[in-house]
N, C-alpha and C. Protein backbone atom coordinates (compact mmCIF):
# COMPACT_ATOMS: atom_id res chain seq x y z
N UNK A 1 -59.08 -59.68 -46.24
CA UNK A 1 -57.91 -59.25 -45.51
C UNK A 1 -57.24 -60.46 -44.87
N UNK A 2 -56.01 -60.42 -45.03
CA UNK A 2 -55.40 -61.73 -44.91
C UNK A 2 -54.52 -61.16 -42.87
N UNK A 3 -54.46 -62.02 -41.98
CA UNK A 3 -54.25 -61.50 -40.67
C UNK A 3 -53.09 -62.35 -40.48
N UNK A 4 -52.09 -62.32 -39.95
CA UNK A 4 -51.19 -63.22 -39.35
C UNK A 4 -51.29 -62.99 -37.76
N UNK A 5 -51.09 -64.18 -37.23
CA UNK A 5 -50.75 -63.93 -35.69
C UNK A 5 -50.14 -64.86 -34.80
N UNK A 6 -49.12 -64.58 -34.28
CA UNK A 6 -48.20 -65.17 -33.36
C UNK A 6 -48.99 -65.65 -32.51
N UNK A 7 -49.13 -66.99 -31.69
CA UNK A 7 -49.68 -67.40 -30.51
C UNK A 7 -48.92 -67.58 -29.46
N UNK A 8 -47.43 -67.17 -29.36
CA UNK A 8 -46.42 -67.24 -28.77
C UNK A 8 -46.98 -66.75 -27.34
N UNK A 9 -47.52 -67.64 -26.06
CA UNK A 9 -47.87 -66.95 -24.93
C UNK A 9 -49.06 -65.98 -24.89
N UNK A 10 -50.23 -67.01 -26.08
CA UNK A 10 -51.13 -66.82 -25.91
C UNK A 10 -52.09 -67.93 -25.45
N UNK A 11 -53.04 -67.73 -24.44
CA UNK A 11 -54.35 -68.63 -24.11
C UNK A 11 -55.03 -69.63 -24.98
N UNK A 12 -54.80 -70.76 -25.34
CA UNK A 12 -55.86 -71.03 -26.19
C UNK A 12 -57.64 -71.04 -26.74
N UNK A 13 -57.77 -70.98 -25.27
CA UNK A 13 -59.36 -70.51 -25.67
C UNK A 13 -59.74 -69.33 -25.97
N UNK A 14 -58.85 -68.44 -25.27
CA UNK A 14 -59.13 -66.78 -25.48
C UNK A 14 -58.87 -66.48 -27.37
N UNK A 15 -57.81 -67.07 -27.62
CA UNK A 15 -57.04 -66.86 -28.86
C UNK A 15 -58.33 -67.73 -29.89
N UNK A 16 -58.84 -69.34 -29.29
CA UNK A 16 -59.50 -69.59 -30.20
C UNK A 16 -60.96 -68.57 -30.66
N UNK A 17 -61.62 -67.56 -29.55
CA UNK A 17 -62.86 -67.18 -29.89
C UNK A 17 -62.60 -66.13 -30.34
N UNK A 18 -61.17 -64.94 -30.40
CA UNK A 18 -61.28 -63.95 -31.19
C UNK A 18 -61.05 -64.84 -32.72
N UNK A 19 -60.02 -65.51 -32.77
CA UNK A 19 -59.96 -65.91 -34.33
C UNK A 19 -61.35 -66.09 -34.85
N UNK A 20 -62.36 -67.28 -34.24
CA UNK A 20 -62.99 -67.32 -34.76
C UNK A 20 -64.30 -66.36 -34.97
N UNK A 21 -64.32 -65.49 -34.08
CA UNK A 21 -65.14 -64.15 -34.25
C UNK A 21 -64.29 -63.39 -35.78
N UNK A 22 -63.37 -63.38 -35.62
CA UNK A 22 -62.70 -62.56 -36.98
C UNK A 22 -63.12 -63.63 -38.39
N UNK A 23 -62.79 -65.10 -37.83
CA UNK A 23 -63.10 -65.23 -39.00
C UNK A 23 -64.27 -65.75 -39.92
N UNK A 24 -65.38 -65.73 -38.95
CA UNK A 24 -67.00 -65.68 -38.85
C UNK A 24 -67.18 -64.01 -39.81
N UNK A 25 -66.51 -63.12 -39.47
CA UNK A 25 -66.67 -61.78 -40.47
C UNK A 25 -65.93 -61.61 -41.67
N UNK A 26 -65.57 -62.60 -42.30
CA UNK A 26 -64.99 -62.82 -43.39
C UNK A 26 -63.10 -63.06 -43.88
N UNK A 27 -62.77 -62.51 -42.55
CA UNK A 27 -61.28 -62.31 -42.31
C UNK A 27 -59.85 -64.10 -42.84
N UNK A 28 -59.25 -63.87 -43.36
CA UNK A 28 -58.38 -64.95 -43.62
C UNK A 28 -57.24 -64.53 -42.63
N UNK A 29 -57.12 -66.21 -41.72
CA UNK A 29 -56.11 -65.85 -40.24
C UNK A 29 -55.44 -66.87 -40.56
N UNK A 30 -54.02 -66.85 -40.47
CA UNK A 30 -52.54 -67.80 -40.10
C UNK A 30 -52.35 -67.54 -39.08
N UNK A 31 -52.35 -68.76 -38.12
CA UNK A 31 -51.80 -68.64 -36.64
C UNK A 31 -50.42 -69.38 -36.52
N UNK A 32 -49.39 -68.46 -36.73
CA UNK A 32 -48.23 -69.24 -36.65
C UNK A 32 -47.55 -69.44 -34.86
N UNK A 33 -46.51 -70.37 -35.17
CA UNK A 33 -45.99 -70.74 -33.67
C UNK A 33 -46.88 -71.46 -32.77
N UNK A 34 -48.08 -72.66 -33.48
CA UNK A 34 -49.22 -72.94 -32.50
C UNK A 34 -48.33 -73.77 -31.42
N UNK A 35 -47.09 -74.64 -31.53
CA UNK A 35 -46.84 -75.28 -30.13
C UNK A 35 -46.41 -74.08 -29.03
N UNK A 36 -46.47 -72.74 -29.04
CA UNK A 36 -46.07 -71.78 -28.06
C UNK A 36 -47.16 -71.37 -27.32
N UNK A 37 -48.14 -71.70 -28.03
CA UNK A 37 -49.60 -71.57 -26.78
C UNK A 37 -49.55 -72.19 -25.96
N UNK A 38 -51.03 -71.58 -24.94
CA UNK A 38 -50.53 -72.06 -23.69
C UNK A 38 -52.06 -72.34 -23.33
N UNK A 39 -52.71 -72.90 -22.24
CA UNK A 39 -53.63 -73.64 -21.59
C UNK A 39 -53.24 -73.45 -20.07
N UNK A 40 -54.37 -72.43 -19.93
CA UNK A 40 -54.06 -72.30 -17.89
C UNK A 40 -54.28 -73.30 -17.34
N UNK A 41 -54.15 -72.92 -16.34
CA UNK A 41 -54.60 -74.50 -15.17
C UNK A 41 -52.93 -75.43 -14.64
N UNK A 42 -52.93 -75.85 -13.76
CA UNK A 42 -52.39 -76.64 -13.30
C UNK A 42 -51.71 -77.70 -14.16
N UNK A 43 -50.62 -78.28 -14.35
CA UNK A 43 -49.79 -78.95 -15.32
C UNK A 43 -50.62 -80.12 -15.53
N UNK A 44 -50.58 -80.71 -14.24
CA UNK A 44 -51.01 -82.05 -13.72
C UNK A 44 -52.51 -82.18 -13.73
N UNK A 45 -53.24 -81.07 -13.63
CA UNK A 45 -54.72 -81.16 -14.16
C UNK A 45 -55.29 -81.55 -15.01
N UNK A 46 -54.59 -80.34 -15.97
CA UNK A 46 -54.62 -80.05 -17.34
C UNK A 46 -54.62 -81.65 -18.34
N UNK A 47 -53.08 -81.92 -17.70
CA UNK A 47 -52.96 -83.40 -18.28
C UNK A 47 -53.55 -84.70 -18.25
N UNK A 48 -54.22 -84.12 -16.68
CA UNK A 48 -55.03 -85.54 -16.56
C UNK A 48 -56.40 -85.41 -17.36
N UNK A 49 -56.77 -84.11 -17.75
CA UNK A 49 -58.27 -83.72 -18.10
C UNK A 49 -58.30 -84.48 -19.43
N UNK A 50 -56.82 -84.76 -20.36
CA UNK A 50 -56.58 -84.69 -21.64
C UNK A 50 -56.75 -86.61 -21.31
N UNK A 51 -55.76 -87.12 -20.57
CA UNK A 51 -56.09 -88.74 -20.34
C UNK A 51 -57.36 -89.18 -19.85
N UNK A 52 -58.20 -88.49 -19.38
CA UNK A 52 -59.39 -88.58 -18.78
C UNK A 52 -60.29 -88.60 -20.46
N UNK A 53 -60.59 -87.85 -21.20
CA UNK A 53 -60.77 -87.37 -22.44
C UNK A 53 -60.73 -88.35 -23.56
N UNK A 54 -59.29 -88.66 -23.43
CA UNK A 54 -58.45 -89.96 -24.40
C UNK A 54 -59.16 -91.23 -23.98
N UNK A 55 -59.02 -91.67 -22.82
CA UNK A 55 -59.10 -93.06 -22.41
C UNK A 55 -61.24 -92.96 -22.11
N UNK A 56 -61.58 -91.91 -22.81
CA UNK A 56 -63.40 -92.47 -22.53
C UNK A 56 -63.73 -93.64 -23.46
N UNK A 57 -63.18 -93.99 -24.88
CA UNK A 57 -63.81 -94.29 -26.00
C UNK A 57 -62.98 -95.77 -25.60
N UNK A 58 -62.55 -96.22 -27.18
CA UNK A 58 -62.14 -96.84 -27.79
C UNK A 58 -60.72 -96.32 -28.88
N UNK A 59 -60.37 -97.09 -29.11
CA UNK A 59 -59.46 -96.91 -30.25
C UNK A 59 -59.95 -97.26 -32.01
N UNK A 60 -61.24 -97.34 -31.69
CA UNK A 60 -61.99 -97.53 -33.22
C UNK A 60 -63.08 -96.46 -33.17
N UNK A 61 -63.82 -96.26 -32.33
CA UNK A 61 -64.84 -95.21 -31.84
C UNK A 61 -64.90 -93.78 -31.40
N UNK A 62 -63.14 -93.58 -30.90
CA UNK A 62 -63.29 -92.61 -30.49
C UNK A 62 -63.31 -91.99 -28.75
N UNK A 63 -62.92 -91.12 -28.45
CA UNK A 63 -63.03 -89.84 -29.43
C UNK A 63 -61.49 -89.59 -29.63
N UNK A 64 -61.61 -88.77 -30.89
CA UNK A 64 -59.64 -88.96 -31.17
C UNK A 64 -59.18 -87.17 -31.11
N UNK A 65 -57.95 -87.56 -30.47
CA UNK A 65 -57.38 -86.29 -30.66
C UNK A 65 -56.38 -86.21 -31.46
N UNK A 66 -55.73 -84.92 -32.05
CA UNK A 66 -54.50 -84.44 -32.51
C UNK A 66 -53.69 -84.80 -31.95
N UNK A 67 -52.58 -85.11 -32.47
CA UNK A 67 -51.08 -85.38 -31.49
C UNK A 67 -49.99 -84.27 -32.30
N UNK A 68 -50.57 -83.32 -33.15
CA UNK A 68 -49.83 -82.24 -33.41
C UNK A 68 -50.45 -81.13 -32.92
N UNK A 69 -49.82 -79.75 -32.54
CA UNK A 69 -49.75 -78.55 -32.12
C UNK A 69 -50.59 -78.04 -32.99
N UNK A 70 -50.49 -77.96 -34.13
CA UNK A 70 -51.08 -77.20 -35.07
C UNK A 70 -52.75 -77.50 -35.23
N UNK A 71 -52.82 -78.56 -35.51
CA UNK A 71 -53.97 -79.41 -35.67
C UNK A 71 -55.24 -79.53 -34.25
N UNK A 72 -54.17 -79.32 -33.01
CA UNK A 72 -55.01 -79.40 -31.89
C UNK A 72 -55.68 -78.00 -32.09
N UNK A 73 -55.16 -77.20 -32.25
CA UNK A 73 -54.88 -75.53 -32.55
C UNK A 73 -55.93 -75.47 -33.06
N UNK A 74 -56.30 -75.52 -34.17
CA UNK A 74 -57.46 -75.25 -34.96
C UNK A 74 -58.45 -75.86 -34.90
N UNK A 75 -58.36 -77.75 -33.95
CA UNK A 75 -59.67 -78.20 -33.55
C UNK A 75 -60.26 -77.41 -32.44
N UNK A 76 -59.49 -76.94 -31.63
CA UNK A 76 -60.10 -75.92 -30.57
C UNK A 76 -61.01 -74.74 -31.11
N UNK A 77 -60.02 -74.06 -32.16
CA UNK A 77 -60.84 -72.91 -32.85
C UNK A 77 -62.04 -73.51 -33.36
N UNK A 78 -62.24 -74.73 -33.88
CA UNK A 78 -63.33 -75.00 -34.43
C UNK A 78 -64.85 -75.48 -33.68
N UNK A 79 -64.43 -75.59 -32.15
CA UNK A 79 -65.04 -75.54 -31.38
C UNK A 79 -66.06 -74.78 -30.70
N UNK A 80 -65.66 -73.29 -31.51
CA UNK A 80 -66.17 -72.00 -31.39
C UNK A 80 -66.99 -71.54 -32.58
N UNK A 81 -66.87 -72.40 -33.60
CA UNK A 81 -67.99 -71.82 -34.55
C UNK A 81 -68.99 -72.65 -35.15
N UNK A 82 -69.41 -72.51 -35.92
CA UNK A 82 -71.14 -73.04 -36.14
C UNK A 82 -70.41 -73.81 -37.41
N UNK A 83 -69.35 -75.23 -37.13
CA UNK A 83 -68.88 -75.19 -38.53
C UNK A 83 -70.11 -76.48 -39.00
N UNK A 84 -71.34 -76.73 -38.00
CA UNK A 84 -72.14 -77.53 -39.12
C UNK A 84 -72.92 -76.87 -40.21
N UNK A 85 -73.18 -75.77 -40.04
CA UNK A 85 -73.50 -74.84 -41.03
C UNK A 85 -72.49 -74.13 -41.64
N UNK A 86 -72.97 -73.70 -43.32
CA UNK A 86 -72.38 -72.86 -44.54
C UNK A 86 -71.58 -72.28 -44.10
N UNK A 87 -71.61 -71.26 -43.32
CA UNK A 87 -71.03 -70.17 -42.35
C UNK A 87 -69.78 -70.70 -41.95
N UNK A 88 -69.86 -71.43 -40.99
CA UNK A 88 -68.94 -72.07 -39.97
C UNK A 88 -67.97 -72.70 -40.64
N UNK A 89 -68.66 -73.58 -42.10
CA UNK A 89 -67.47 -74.19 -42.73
C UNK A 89 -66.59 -73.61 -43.45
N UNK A 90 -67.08 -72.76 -44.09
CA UNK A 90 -66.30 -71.33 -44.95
C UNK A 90 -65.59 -70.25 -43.84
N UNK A 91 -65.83 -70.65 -42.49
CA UNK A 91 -65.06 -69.38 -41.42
C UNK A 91 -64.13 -70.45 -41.22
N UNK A 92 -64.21 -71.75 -41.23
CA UNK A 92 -63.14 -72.26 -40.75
C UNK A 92 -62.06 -73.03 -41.87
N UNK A 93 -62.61 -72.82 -43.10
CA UNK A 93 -61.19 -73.14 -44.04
C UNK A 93 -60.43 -71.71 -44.05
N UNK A 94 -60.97 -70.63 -43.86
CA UNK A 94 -60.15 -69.43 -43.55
C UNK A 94 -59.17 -69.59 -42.54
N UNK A 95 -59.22 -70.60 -41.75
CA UNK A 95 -58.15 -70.23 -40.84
C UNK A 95 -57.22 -71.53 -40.50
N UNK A 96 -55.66 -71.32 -40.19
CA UNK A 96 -54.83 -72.57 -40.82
C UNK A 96 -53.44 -71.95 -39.66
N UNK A 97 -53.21 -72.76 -39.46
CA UNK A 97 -52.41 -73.19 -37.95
C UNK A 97 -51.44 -73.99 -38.45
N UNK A 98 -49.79 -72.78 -37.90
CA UNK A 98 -48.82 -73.40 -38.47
C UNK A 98 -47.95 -73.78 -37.37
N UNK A 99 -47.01 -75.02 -36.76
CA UNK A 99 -46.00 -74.93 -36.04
C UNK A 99 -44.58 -74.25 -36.88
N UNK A 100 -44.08 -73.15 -35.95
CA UNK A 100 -42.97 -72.45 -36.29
C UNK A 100 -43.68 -71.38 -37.47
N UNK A 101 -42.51 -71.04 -38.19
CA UNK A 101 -43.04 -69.83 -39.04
C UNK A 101 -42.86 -70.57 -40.47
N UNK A 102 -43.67 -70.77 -41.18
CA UNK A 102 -43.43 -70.78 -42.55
C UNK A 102 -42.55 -69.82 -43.40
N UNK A 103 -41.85 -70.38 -44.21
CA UNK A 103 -40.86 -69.04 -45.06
C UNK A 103 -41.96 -68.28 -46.30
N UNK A 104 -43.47 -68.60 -46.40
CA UNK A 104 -43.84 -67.33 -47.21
C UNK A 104 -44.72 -66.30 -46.11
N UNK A 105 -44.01 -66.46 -44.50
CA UNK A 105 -44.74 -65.99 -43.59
C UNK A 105 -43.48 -64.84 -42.90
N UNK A 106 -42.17 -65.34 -42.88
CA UNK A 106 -41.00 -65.06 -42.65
C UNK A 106 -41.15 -63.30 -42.48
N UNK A 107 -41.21 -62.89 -43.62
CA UNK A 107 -41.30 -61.34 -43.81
C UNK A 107 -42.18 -60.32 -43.69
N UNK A 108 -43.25 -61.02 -42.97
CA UNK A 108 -44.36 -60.51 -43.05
C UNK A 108 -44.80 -60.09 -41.74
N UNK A 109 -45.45 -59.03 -41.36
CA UNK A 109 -45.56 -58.26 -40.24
C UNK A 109 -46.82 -59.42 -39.29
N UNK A 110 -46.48 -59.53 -38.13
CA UNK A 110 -46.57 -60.60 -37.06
C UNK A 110 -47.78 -60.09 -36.34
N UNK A 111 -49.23 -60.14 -35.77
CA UNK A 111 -49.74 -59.72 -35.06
C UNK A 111 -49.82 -60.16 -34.01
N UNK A 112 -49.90 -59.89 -32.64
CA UNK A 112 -50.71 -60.52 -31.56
C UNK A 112 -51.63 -60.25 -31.07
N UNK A 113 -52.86 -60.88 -30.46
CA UNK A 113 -54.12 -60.62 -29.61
C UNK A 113 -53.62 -60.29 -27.89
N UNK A 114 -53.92 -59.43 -27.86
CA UNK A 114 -53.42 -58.96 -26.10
C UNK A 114 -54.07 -59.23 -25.43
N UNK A 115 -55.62 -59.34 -25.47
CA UNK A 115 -56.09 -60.04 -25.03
C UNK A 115 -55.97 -61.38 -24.32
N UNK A 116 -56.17 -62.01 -25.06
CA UNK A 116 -55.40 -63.36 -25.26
C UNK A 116 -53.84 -63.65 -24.35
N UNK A 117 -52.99 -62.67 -24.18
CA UNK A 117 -52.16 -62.56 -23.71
C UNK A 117 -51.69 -63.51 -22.28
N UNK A 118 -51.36 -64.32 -21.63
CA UNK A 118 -51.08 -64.85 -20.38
C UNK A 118 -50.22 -64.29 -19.32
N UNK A 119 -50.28 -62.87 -19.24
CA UNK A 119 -50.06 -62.06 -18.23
C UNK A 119 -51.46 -61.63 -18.37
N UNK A 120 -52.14 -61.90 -18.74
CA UNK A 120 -53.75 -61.18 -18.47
C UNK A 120 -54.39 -62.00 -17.02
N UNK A 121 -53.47 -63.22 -16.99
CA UNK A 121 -54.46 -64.56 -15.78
C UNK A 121 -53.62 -64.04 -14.55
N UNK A 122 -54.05 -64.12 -13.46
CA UNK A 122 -53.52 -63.67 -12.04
C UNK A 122 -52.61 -64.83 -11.66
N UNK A 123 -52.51 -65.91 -11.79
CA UNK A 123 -51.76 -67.23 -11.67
C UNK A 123 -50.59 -67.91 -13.08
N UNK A 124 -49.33 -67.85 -12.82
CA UNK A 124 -48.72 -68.57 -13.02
C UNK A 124 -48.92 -69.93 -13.36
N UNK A 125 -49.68 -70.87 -13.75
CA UNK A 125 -50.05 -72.09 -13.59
C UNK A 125 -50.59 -72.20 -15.06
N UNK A 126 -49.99 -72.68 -16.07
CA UNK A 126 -50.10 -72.87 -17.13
C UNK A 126 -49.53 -73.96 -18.38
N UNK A 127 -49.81 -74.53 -19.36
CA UNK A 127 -49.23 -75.56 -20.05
C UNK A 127 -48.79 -75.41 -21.20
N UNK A 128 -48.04 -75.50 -21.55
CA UNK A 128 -47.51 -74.97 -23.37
C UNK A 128 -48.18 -76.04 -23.78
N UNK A 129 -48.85 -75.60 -25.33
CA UNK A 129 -49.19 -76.83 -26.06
C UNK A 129 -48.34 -77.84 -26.76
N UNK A 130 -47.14 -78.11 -26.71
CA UNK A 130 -46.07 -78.89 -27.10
C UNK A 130 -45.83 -79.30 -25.96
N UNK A 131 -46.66 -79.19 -24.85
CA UNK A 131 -45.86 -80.38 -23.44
C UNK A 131 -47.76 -81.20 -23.77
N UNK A 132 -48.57 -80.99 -23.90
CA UNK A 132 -49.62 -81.53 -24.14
C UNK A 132 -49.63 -82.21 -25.29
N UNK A 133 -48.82 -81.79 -26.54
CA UNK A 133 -49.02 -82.80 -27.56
C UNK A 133 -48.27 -83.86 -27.33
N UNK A 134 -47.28 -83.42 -26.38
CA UNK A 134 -45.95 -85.25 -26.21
C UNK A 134 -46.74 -86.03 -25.26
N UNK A 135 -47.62 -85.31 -24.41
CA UNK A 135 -48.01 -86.04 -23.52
C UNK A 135 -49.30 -87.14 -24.40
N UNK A 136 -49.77 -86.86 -25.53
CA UNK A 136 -50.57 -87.30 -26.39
C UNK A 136 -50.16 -88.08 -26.83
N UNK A 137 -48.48 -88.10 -27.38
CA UNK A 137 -47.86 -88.99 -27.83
C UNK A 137 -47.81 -88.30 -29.57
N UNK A 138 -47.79 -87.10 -29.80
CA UNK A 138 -46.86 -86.49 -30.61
C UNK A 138 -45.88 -86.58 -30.65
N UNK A 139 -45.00 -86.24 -31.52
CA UNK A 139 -43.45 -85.90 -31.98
C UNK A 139 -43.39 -84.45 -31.10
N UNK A 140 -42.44 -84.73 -30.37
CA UNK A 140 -41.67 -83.27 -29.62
C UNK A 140 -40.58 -83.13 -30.55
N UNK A 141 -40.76 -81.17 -30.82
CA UNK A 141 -39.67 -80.92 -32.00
C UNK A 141 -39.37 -79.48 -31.16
């Protein structure tokens, strides 16, 4: 079963552990719109947690992040499953993270996780993932 789902003003962690619970049970997921997610917490937290993160390693060693939406998107999801084992690696080529909508996605009925939702958090205080990827030093589009 093939799933589509909007992340438009959804949580990223919440959003990453249902995907990957769905797709640990065999399920094929497109998460379109990944720069519209969001990451609670404080702007200025948030951001420093990510330079804090960036600046531990090296620039040959590591550790490296995404500087696209999409890509951060699905390293998060992958964070949630067992992808050093059979399992984990086959749950996670099932699932593929698009910025904006693809046109063979266009016509096709949209899901969201409500869960997941960011009127679910009692606080206002939150980060779109496209203010986190520029702050990475992505392309803002």
């Amino acid at each position: 079963m093939i799933m589509i789902i909007d992340a438009t003003d959804l949580i990223v962690g919440r959003l990453a552990s249902t995907v990957a619970k769905r797709a640990l049970l065999g399920e094929k997921i497109d998460i379109v719109n990944a720069e519209r997610a969001v990451i609670t917490g404080d702007r200025t937290h948030v951001l420093n947690e990510y330079k804090r993160r960036r600046d531990m390693g090296t620039w040959a060693k590591g550790p490296f992040f995404y500087r696209s939406a999409d890509r951060l998107l699905r390293r998060s999801i992958r964070g949630m499953l067992p992808y050093k084992q059979e399992k984990g690696k086959k749950a996670y080529k099932r699932i593929m993270c698009w910025k904006g909508v693809p046109e063979p996605f266009a016509n096709q009925k949209v899901e969201s996780v409500k869960e997941a939702h960011i009127s679910k958090v009692p606080n206002l205080r939150y980060v779109p993932l496209r203010e986190v990827v520029k702050f990475l030093g992505g392309k803002s589009e």
